[in-house]
N, C-alpha and C. Protein backbone atom coordinates (compact mmCIF):
# COMPACT_ATOMS: atom_id res chain seq x y z
N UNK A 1 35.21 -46.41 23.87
CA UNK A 1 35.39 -45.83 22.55
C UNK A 1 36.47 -46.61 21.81
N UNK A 2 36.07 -46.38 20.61
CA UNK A 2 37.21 -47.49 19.74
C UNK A 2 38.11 -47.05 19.64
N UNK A 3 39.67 -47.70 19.63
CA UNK A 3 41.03 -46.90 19.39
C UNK A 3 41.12 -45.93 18.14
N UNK A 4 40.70 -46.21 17.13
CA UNK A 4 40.97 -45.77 15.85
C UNK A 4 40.19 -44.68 16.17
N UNK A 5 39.47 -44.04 17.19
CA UNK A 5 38.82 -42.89 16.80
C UNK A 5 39.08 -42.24 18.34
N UNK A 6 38.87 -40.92 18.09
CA UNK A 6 39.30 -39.80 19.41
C UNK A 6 38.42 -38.66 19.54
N UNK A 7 37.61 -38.35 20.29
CA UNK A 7 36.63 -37.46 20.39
C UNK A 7 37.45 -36.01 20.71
N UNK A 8 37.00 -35.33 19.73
CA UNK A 8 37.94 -33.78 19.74
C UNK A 8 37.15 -32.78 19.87
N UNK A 9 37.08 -31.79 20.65
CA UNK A 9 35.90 -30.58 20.70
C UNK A 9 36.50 -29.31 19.63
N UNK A 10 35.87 -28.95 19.32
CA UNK A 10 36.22 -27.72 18.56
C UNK A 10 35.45 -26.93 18.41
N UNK A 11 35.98 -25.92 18.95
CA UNK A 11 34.74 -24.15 19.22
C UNK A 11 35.18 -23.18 18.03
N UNK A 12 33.81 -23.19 17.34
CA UNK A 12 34.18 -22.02 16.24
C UNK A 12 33.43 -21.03 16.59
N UNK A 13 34.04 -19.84 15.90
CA UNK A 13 33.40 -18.36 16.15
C UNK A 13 32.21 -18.41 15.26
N UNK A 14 30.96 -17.55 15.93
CA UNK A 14 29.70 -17.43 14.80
C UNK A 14 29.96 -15.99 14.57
N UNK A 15 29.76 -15.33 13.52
CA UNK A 15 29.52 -13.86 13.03
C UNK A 15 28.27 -13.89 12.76
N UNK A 16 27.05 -13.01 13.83
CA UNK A 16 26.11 -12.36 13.31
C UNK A 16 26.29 -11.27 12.72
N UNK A 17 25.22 -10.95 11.76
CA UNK A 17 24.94 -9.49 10.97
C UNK A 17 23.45 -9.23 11.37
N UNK A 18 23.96 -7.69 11.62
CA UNK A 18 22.88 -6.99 12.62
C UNK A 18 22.63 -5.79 11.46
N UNK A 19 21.63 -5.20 11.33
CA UNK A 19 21.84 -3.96 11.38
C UNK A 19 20.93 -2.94 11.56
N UNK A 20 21.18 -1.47 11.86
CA UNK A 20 20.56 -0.67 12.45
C UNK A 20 20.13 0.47 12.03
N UNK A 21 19.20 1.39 12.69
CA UNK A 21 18.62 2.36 11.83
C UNK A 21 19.77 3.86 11.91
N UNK A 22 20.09 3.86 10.74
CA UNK A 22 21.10 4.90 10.57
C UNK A 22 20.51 6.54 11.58
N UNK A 23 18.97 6.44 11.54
CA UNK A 23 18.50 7.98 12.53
C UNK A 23 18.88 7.78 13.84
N UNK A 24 18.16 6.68 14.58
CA UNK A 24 18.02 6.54 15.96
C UNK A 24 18.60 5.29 16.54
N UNK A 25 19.26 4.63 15.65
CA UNK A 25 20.32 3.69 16.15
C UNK A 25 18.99 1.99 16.61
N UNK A 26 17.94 1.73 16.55
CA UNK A 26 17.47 0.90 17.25
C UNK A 26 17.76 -0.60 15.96
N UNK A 27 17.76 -1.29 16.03
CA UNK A 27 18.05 -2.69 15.76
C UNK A 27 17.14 -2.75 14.83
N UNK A 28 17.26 -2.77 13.63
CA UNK A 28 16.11 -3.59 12.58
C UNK A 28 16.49 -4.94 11.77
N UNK A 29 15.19 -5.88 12.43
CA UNK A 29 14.79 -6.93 11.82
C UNK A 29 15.64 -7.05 10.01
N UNK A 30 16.09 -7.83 10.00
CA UNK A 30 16.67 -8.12 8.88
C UNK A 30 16.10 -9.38 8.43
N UNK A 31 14.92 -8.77 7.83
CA UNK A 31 13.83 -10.18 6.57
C UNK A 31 13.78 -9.82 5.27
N UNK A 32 12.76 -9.77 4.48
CA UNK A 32 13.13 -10.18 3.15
C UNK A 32 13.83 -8.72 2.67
N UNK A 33 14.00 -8.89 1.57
CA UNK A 33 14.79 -6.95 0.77
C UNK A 33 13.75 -6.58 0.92
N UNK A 34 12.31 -6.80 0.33
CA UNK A 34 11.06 -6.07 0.17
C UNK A 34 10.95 -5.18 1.35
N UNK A 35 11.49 -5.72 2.74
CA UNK A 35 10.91 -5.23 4.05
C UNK A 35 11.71 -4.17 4.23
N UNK A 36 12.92 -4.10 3.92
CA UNK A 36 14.11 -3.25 3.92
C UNK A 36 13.43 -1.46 3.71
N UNK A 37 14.21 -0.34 4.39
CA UNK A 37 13.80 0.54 4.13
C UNK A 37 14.89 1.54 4.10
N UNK A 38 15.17 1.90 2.65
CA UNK A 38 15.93 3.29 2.75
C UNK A 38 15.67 4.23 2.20
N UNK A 39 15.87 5.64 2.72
CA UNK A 39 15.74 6.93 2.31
C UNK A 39 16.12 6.64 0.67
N UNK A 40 14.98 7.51 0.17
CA UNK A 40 15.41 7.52 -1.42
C UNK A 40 16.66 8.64 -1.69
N UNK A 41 16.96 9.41 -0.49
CA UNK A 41 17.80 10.63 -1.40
C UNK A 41 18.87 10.62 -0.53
N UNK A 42 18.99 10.04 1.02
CA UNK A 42 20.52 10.29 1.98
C UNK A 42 20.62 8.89 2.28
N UNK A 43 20.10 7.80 1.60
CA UNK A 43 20.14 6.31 1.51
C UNK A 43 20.32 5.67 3.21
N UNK A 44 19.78 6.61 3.96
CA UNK A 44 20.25 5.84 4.88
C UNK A 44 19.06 4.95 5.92
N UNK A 45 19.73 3.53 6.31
CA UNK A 45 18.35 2.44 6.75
C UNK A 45 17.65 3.05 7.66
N UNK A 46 16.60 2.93 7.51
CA UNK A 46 15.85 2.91 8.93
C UNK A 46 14.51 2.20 8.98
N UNK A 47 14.25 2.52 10.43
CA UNK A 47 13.32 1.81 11.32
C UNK A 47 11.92 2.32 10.71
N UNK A 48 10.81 1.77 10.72
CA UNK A 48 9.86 1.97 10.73
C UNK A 48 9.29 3.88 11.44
N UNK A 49 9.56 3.92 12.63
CA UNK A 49 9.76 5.55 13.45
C UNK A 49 10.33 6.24 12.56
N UNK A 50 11.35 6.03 11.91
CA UNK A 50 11.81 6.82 11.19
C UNK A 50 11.89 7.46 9.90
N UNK A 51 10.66 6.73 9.15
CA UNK A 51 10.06 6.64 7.70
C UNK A 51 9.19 8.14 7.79
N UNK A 52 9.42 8.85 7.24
CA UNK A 52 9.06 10.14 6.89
C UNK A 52 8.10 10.08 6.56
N UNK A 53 7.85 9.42 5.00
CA UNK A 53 6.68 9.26 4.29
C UNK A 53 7.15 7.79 3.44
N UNK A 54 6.28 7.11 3.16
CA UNK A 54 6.20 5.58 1.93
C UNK A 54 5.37 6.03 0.89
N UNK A 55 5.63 5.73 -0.42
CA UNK A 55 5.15 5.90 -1.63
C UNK A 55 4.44 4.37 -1.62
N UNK A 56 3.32 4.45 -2.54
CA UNK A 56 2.55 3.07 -2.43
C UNK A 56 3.22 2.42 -3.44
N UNK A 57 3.62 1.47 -3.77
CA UNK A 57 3.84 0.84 -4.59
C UNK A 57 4.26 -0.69 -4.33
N UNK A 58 4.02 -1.36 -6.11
CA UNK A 58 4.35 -2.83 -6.09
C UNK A 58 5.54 -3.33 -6.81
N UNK A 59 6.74 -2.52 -6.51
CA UNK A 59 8.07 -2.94 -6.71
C UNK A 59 8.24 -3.77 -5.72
N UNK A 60 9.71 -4.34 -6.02
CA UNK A 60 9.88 -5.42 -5.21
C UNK A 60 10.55 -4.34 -3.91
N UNK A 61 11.12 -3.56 -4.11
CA UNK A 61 11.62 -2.66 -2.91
C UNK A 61 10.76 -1.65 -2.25
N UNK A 62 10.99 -0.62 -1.12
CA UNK A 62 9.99 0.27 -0.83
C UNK A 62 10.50 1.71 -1.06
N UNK A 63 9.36 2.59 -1.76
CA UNK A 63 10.29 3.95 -1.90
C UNK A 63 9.72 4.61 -0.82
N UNK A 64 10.84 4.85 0.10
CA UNK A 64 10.57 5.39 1.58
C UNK A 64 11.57 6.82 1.51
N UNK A 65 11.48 7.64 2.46
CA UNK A 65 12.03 9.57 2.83
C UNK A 65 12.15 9.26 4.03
N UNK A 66 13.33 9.31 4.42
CA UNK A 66 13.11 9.76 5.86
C UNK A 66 12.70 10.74 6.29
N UNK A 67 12.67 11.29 8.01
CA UNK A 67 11.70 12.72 8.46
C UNK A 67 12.38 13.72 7.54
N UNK A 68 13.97 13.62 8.06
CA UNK A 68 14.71 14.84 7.53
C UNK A 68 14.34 15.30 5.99
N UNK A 69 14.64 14.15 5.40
CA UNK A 69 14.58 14.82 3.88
C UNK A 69 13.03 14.96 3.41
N UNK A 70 12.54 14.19 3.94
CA UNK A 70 11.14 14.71 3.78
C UNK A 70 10.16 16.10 4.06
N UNK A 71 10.82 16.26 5.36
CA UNK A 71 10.69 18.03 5.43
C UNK A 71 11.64 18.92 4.65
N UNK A 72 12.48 18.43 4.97
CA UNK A 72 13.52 19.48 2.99
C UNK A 72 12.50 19.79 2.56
N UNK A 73 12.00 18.62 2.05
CA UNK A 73 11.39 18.68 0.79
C UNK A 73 10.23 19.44 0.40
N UNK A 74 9.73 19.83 1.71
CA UNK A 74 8.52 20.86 1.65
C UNK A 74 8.36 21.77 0.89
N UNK A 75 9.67 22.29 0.73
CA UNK A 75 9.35 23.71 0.03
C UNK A 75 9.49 23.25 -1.48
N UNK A 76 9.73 22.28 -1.93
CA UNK A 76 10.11 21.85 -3.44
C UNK A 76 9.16 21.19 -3.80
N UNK A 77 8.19 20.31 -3.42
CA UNK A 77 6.95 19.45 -3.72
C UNK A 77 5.83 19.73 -4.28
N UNK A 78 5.76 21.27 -3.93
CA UNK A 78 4.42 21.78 -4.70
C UNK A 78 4.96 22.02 -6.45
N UNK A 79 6.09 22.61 -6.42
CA UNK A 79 6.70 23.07 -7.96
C UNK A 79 7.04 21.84 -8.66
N UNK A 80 7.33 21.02 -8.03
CA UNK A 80 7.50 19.64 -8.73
C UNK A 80 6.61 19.17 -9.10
N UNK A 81 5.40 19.10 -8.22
CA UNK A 81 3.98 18.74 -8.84
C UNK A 81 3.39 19.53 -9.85
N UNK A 82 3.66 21.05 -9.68
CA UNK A 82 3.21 21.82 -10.98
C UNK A 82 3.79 21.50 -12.15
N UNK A 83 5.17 21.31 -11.89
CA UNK A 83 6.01 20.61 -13.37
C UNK A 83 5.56 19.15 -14.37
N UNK A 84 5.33 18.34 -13.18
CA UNK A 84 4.77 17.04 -13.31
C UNK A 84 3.63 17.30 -14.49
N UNK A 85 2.36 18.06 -13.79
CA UNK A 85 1.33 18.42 -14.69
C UNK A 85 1.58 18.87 -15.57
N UNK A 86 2.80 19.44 -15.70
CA UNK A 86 2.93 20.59 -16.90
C UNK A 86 3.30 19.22 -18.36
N UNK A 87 4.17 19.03 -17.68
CA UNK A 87 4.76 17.86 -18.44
C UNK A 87 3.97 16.53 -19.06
N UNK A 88 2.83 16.28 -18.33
CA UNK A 88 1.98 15.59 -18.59
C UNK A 88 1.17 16.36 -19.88
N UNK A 89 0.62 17.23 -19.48
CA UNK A 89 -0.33 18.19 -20.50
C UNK A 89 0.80 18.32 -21.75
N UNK A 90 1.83 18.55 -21.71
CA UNK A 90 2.57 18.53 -22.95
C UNK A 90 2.42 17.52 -23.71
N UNK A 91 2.87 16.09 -23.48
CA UNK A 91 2.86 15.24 -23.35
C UNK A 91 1.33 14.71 -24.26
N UNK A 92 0.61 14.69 -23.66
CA UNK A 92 -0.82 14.66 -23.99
C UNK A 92 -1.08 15.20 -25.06
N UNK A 93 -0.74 16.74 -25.39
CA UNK A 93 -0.56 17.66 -26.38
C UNK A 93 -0.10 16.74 -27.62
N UNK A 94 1.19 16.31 -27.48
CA UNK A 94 1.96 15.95 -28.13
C UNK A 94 1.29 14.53 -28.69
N UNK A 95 0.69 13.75 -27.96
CA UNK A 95 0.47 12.49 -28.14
C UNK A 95 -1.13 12.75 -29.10
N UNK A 96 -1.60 13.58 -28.99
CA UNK A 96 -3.20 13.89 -29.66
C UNK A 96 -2.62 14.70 -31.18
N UNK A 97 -1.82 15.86 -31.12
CA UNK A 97 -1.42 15.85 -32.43
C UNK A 97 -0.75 14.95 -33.54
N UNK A 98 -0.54 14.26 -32.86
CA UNK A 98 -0.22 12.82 -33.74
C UNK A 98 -0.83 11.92 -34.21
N UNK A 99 -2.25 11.69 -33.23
CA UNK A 99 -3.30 10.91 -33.20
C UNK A 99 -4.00 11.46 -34.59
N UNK A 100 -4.25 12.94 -35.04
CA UNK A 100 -4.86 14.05 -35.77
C UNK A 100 -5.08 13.19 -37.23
N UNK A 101 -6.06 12.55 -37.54
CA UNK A 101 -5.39 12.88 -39.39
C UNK A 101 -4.96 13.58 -40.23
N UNK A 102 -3.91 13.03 -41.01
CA UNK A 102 -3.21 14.12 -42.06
C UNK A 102 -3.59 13.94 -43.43
């Protein structure tokens, strides 16, 4: 080896980032955001097992419930859906009297 130079080892620390499903603790894959999954209402990650229910959609994120809040939610889902309609039919109402000639 040439004088002017000296072979030196040097050990650096690596930091992985892990992270895990806030229900049942198991390890989730960390790939794109799209794949990512959190509760819409107690935000917390989880695993695939632990997805309550998925809403279909083509956002770039996923609107996922976990079990827990998803059974909450039982008793509130039907009145929300009646509201929904209600609100729609208003709505509709509203959008056709306007349409009306005057």
């Amino acid at each position: 080896m040439d004088k002017m130079f000296k072979e030196i080892k040097v050990s650096r620390e690596v930091v992985e980032h892990k992270k895990y499903c806030d229900v049942c603790g198991v390890e989730i894959s960390m790939g794109l955001a799209c794949s990512a999954a959190r509760c819409q209402i107690c935000r917390k990650d989880l695993c695939e097992k632990c997805i309550g229910t998925e809403k279909s959609t083509f956002d770039e994120y996923r609107d996922v419930w976990c079990i827990n809040c998803w059974t909450i939610g039982e008793k509130y889902r039907p009145a929300i859906k009646e509201l929904d309609a209600k609100c729609k039919q208003l709505y509709d109402d509203w959008y056709a009297e306007c349409k009306e000639p005057r």
